[in-house]
Each structure stands twice: as C-alpha cells, then as structure tokens.
Protein backbone atom coordinates (compact mmCIF):
# COMPACT_ATOMS: atom_id res chain seq x y z
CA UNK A 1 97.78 121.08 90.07
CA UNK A 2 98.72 118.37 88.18
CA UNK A 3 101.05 115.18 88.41
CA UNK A 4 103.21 112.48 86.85
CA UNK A 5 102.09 109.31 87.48
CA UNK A 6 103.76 106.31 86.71
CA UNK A 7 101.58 102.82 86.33
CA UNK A 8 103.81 99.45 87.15
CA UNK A 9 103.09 96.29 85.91
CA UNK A 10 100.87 98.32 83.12
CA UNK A 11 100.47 95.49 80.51
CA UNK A 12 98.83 93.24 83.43
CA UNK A 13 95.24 92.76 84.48
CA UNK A 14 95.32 95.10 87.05
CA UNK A 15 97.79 97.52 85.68
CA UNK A 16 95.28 98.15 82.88
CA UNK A 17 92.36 98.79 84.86
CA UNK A 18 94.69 101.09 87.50
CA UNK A 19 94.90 103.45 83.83
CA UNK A 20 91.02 102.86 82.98
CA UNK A 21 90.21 104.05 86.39
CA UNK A 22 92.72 107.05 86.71
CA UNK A 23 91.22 108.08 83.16
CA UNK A 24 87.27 107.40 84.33
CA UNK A 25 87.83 109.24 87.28
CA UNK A 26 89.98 112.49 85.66
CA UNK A 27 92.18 112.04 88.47
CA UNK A 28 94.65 115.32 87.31
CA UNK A 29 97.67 113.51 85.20
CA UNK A 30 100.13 115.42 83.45
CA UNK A 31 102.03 112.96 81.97
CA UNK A 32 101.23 108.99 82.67
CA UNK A 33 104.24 106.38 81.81
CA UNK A 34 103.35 102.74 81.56
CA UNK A 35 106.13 100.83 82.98
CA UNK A 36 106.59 96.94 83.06
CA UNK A 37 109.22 94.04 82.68
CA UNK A 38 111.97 94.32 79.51
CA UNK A 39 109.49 91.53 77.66
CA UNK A 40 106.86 94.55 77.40
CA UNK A 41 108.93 97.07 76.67
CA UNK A 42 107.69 99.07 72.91
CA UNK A 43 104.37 97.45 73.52
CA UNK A 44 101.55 100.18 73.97
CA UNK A 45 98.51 100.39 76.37
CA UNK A 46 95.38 102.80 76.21
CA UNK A 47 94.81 105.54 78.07
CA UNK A 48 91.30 106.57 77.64
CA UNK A 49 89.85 105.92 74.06
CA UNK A 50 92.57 107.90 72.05
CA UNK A 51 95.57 107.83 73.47
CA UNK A 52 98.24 104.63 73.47
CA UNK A 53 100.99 104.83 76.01
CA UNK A 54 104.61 103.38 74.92
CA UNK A 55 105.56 100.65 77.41
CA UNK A 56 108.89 101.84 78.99
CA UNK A 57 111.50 99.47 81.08
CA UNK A 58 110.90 99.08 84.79
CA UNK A 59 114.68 98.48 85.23
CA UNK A 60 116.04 101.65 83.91
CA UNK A 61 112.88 104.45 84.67
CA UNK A 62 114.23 107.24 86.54
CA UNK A 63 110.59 107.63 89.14
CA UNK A 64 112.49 111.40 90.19
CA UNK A 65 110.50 112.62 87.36
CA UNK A 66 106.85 111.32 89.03
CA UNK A 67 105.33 112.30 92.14
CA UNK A 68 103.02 109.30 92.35
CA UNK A 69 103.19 105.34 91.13
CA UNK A 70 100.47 102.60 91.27
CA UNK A 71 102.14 99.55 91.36
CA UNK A 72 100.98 96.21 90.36
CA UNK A 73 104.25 94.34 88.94
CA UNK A 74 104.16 91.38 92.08
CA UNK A 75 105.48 90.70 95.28
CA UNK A 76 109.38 90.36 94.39
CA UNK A 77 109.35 93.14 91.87
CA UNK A 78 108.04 95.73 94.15
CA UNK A 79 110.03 94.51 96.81
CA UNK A 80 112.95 95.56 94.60
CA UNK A 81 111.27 98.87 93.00
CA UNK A 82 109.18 100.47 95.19
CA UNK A 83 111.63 101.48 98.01
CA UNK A 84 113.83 103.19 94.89
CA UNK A 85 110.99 104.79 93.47
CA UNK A 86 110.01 106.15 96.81
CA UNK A 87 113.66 106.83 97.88
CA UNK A 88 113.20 109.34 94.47
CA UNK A 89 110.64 111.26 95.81
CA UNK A 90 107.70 109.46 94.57
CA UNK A 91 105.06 108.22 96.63
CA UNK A 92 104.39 104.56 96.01
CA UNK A 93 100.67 103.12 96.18
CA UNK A 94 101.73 98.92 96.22
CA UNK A 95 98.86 96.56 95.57
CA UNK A 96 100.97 93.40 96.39
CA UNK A 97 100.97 92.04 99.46
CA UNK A 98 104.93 92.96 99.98
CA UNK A 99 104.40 95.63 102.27
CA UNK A 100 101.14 94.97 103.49
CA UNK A 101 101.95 94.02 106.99
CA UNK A 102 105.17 96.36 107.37
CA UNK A 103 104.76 98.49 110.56
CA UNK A 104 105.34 101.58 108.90
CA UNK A 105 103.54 101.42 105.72
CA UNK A 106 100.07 102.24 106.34
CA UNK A 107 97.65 99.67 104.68
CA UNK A 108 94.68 101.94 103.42
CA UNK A 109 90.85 101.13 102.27
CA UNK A 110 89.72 104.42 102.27
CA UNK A 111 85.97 104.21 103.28
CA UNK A 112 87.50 102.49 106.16
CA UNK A 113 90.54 104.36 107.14
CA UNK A 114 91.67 107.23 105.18
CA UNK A 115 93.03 109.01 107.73
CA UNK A 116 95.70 106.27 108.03
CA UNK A 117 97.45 108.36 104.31
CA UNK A 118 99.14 110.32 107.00
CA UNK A 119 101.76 107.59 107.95
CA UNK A 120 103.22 107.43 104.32
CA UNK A 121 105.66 109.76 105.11
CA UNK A 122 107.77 106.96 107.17
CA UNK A 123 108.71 105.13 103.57
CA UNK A 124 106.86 107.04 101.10
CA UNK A 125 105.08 103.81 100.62
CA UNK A 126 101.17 103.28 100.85
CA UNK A 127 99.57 99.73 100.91
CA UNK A 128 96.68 98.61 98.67
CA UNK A 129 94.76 95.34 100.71
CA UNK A 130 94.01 92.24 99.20
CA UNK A 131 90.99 92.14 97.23
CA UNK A 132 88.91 90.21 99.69
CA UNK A 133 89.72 91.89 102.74
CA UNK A 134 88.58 95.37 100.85
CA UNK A 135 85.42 94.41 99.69
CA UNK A 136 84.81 92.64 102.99
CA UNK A 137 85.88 95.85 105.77
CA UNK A 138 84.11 98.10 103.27
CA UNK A 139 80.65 96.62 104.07
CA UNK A 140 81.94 96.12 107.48
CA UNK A 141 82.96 99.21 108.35
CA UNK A 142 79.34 101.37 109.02
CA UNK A 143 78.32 98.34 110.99
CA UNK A 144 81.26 98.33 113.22
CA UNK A 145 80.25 102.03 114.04
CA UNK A 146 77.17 101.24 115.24
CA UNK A 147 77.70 98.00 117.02
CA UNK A 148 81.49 97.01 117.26
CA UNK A 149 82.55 93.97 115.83
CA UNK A 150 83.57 91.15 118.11
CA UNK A 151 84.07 88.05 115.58
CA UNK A 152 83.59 87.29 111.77
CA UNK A 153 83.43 84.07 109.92
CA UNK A 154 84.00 84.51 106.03
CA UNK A 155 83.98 82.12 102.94
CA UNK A 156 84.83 83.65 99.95
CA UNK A 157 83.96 82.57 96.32
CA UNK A 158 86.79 84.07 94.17
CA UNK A 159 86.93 84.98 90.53
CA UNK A 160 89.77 83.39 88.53
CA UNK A 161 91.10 86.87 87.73
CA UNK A 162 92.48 87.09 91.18
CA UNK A 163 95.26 84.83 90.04
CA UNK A 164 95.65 86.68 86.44
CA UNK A 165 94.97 86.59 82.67
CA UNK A 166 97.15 82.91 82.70
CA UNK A 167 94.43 81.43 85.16
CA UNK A 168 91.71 83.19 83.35
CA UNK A 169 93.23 81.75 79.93
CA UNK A 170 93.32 78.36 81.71
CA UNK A 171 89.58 78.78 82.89
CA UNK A 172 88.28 79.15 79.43
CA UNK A 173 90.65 76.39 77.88
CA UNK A 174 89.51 73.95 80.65
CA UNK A 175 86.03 74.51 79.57
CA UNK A 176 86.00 74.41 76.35
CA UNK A 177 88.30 71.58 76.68
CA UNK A 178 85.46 69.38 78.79
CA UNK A 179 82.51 70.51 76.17
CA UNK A 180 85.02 69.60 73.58
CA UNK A 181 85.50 66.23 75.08
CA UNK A 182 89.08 66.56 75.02
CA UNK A 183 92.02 67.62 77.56
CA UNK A 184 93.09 70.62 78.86
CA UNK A 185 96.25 71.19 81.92
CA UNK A 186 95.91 72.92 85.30
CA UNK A 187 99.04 74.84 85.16
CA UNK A 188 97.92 77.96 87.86
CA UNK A 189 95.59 75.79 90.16
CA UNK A 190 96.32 72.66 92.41
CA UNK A 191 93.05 70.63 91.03
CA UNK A 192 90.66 71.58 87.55
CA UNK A 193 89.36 74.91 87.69
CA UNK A 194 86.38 74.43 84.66
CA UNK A 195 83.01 72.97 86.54
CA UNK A 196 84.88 73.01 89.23
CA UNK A 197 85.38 74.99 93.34
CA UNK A 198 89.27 75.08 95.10
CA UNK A 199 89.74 75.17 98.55
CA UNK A 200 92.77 76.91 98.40
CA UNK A 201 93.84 80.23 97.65
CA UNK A 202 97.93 80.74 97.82
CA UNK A 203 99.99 78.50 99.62
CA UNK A 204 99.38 76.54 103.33
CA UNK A 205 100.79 77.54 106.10
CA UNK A 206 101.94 75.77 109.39
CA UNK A 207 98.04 76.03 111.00
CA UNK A 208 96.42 74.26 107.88
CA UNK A 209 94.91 77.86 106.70
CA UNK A 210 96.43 79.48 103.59
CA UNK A 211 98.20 82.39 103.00
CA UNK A 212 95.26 84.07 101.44
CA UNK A 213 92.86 83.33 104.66
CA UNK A 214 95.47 85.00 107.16
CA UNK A 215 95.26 87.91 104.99
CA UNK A 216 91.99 88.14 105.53
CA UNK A 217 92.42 87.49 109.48
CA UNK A 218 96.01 90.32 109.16
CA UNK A 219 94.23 92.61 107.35
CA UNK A 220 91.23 93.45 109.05
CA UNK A 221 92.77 93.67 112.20
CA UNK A 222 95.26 96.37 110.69
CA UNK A 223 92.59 98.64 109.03
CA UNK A 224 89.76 97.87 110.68
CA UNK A 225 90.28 97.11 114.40
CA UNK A 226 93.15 94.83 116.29
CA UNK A 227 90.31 93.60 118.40
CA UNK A 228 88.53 91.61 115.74
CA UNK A 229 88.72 87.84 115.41
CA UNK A 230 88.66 86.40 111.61
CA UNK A 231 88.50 82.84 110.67
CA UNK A 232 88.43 82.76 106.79
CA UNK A 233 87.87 79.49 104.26
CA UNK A 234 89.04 80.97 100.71
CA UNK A 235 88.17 79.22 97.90
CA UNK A 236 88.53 79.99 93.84
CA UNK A 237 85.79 79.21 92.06
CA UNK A 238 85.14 79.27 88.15
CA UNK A 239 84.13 82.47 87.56
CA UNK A 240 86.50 85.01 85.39
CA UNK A 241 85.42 88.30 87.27
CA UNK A 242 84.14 89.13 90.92
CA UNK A 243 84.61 88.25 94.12
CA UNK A 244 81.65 86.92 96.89
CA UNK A 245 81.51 86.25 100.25
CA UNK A 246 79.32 84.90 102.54
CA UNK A 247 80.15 86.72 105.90
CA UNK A 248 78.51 85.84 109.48
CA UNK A 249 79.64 89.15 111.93
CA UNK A 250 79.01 88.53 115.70
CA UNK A 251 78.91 92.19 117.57
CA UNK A 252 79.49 93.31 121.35
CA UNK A 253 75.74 95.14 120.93
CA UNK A 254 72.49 94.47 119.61
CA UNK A 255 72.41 95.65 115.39
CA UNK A 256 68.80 94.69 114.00
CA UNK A 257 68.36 93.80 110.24
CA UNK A 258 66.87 97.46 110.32
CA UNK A 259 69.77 98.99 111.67
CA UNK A 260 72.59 97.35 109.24
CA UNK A 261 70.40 98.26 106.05
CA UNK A 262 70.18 101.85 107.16
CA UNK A 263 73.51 102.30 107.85
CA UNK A 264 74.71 100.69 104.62
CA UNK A 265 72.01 102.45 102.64
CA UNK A 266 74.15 105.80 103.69
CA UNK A 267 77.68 104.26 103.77
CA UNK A 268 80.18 105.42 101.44
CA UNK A 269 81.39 103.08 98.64
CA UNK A 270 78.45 100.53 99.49
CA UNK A 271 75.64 99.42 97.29
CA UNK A 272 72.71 97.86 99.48
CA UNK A 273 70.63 95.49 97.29
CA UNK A 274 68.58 93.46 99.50
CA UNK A 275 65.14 92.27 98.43
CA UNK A 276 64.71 88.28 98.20
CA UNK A 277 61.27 88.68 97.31
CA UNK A 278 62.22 89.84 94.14
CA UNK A 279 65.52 88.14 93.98
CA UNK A 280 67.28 91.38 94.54
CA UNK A 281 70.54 89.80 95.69
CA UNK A 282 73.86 90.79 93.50
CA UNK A 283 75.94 88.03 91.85
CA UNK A 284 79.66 88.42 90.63
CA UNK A 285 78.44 88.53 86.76
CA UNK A 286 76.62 91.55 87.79
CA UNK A 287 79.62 93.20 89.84
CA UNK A 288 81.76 92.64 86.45
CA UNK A 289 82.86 96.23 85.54
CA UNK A 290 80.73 98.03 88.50
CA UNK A 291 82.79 100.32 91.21
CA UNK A 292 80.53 99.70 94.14
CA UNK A 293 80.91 97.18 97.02
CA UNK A 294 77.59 95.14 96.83
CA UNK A 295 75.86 94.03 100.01
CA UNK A 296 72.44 91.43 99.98
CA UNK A 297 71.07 88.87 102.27
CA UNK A 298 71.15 90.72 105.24
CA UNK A 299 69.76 88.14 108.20
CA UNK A 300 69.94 87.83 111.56
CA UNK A 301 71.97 84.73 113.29
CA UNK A 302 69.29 83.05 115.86
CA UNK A 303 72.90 81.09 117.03
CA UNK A 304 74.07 83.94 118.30
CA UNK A 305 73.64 86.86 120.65
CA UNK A 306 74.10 89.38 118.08
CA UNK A 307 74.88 88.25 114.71
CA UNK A 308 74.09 88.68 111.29
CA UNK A 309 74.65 87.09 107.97
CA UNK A 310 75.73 89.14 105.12
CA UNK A 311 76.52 88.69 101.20
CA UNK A 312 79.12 90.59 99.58
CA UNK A 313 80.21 91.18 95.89
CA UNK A 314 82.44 92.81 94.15
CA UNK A 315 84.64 93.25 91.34
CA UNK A 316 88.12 92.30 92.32
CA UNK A 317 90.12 93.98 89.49
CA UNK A 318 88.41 97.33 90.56
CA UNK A 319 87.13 97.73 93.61
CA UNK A 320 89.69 94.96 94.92
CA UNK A 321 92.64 96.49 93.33
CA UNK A 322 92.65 99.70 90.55
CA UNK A 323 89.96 101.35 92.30
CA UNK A 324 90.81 101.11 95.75
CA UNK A 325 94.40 102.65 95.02
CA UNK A 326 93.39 105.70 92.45
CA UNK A 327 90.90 106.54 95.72
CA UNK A 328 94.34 106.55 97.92
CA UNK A 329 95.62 108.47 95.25
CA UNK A 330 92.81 111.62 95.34
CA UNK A 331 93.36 111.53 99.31
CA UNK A 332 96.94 111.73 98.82
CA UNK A 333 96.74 114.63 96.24
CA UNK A 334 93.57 116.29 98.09
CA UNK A 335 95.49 116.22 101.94
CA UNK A 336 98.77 115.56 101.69
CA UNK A 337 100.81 116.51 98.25
C-alpha cells in the first residue's frame, strides 16, 4: 500500500531533510505535497534527484486527502494546524515541542519506545523529541536494560542548525566578519556565536535552567523511564551541524565498561566507536549527514558506585529530527495504518 504524505514547514531545514529521508528510505509515497507559510508558496523543493515539488499554502490545504504529515512549521503553527489536519483523518508526526508533553500524545524515539505508536489514536497526533533528548535515550536505552538508570548528568555541545538556516547564516557571517576584521550582529543568539560557546539554549525559566535543559530532564522521563533524574547544562556552540554530549549515567546495578560496549555494539540505531588509542572517538563534523547515533569514550566513574561516562554525537537535522519521525512513520504504516 501506498500513502499521501504531506511535509509542513517543507522549505525549512528540517522540512527538507524530512523529504531527503522519506526518499532515501523508499518509505511507500503516492503522492508527497510540500506545504509551508503563504511567503513560500510557488517555490519548489526536491524530492529525490528528479523530481521538484510545488510549494502549496499551509492555510488553505485540505490534509482529508493525506493519511500521514511530518510537521516541522514551529511551535505556534502546529499548535494551530496539526489538531485540523488530524481532526481530517490524517495522522500528524509534530517535531516541535507543542505537544511534546501533552498527556495524550505519545512522545516516540523508536529504538526506545515504539510500542508507545499505539496511543496516537487519542488525537491522531504523534510527538517527535527534541534533538538532544533523542540522541541521548537512544544510547541510553540498551544500558538501562541491563542496569537501570538511577541519575544522569548531561552537557550538550549543540550545532547552530538547531536554531535554523538564520543562525547558521549568522554563524558564517560572524566569522567571516572577525577574519575580515570587520562587524557582524547577533540577531538569533544572546552573546557572539563565531569563536565563540553559549550557555543557553531557549529561554530561562523560574529555577535558573532553560527551557531546552528541562526538555532534556521532561523528556527522558516520558520515553524513557519516570524514575530517572536529569540535570542538563545546554550550551550552543559554533558548529553548523551535529549535536555532542558528554553524559555521566549513575545505575541501581553494577554495568562494567565491558558490559555497556557489548550491549551498544548490538543496539539498534547505535554506532559504538570507542578506541582512544587510535583516536577512534566521533566528532560532530563526522556525524554531518550520517543516520546513526554515535557513542565513544566509554569510562567508568571511580566517584560513583556505578557510573559511567559516555560521549554522544549525532546529527541533529537527521537523527534529531527528519529521521527520527520517517522511523515513526514505517511503525505507523507497518502496525497500525
């Protein structure tokens, strides 16, 4: 069988990777409609190497004639246009964080919790995570199996593209700016971005954390397990693709180095690359276009009973966003539809 899909917010960073990935992947398409805001409409995207997709109005789309849609528009416009889309019949997959936290909207990684697809039927609407808690629960996920997680500390190290193709524009303007010797604005960050680290991702909150670190804290505890304690530090650094994070996990049992590289060695979704002899660690550069999650540095932590240190990587646009919902999408089709 095959299916209409529509793609929202299809002129956008992630919009254009959601069609790169549905093509990649053959995921079964009948017809595909880009959708976006009234500025975009008549502009075309691809769709594989041949084929350019007309740019059609958000506003007035009639979603009756699609069975799924990936959206990517932001937080207000799916707020407005996913609930008509799914009161239409079609299944939404949302990657903003609108829905994220609703109680009947199931908030999916699915390595992690697949079996959570079931629950869409409450508002036709499906979840995608933020970028950093995906790549994080991925890894986490086969280690949790074998040693339930008790507490994790994360810092992340996030790619400009998490913020869009404005801050990405502003990264290399601020750069070439300073080797120019001349001046360049921060328009989409607090401080300089170019040469530069930002301690804030999103805005503060009450507690002093941002919005981005309780994410990470919400998040996990939805998809992964309630029981969990996060404390996250997020932080954008200048870097236009790929996300990393330096995670310390602190379990109920004993996990040896051993024992977390064999499990991630056979875990779903997971690269293991972990040989500092031969600096076999992954970096974001590398990540840049890749599907995997990427997992090096595996160490015990002597400060704790049982603990380990972990790096993560991965690319955000993909893995942390397209990806992760076209993989919601073949569970959908392949259980449920």
């Amino acid at each position: 069988m095959k299916y209409n899909v529509a793609v929202v917010g299809a002129t956008g960073n992630v919009g254009r990777a959601m069609l790169e990935t549905l093509f990649e992947r053959k995921f079964p398409v009948d017809k595909v409609f880009a959708l976006a805001s009234s500025r975009s409409v008549g502009k075309e995207v691809s769709f594989g190497d041949d084929i350019r997709l007309t740019v059609q109005d958000l506003a007035t789309f009639d979603f009756s004639q699609c069975q799924i849609a990936l959206f990517s528009p932001g937080g207000k416009v799916s707020a407005i246009y996913a609930p008509k889309a799914a009161a239409a019949g079609c299944v939404v997959i949302d990657n903003t964080s609108h829905f994220r936290m609703d109680k009947d909207v199931p908030l999916v990684v699915p390595e992690v919790n697949a079996d959570a697809i079931a629950d869409y039927t409450k508002r036709n609407i499906i979840a995608n995570p933020n970028c950093s808690t995906i790549q994080m629960v991925t890894a986490l996920k086969p280690l949790h199996d074998i040693a339930r997680i008790k507490r994790i500390v994360v810092a992340t190290y996030q790619s400009v593209s998490g913020a869009g193709k404005g801050a990405m524009d502003e990264l290399y303007n601020q750069t070439r700016a300073i080797l120019m010797n001349t001046a360049a604005p921060s328009e989409h960050f607090s401080k300089p971005i170019a040469f530069n680290v930002i301690p804030q991702i999103d805005v503060f909150m009450d507690d002093g954390y941002t919005k981005e670190e309780w994410k990470m804290q919400v998040e996990t505890k939805k998809i992964l397990d309630a029981g969990i304690d996060v404390s996250a530090t997020c932080v954008r650094v200048p870097v236009f693709v790929g996300h990393a994070e330096a995670v310390n996990v602190e379990f109920e049992s004993p996990i040896s180095v051993a024992e977390a590289r064999a499990a991630l060695q056979e875990a779903d979704g997971v690269w293991l690359t972990d040989n500092p002899d031969e600096y076999g660690f992954m970096t974001p550069k590398e990540s840049s276009g890749q599907d995997p999650v990427y997992v090096s540095r595996i160490r015990k932590d002597p400060t704790v009973e049982h603990g380990l240190n972990l790096w993560i990587v991965a690319d955000n646009v993909r893995k942390g966003a397209a990806l992760n919902s076209v993989q919601i999408a073949e569970v959908l089709i392949e259980n449920y539809l």
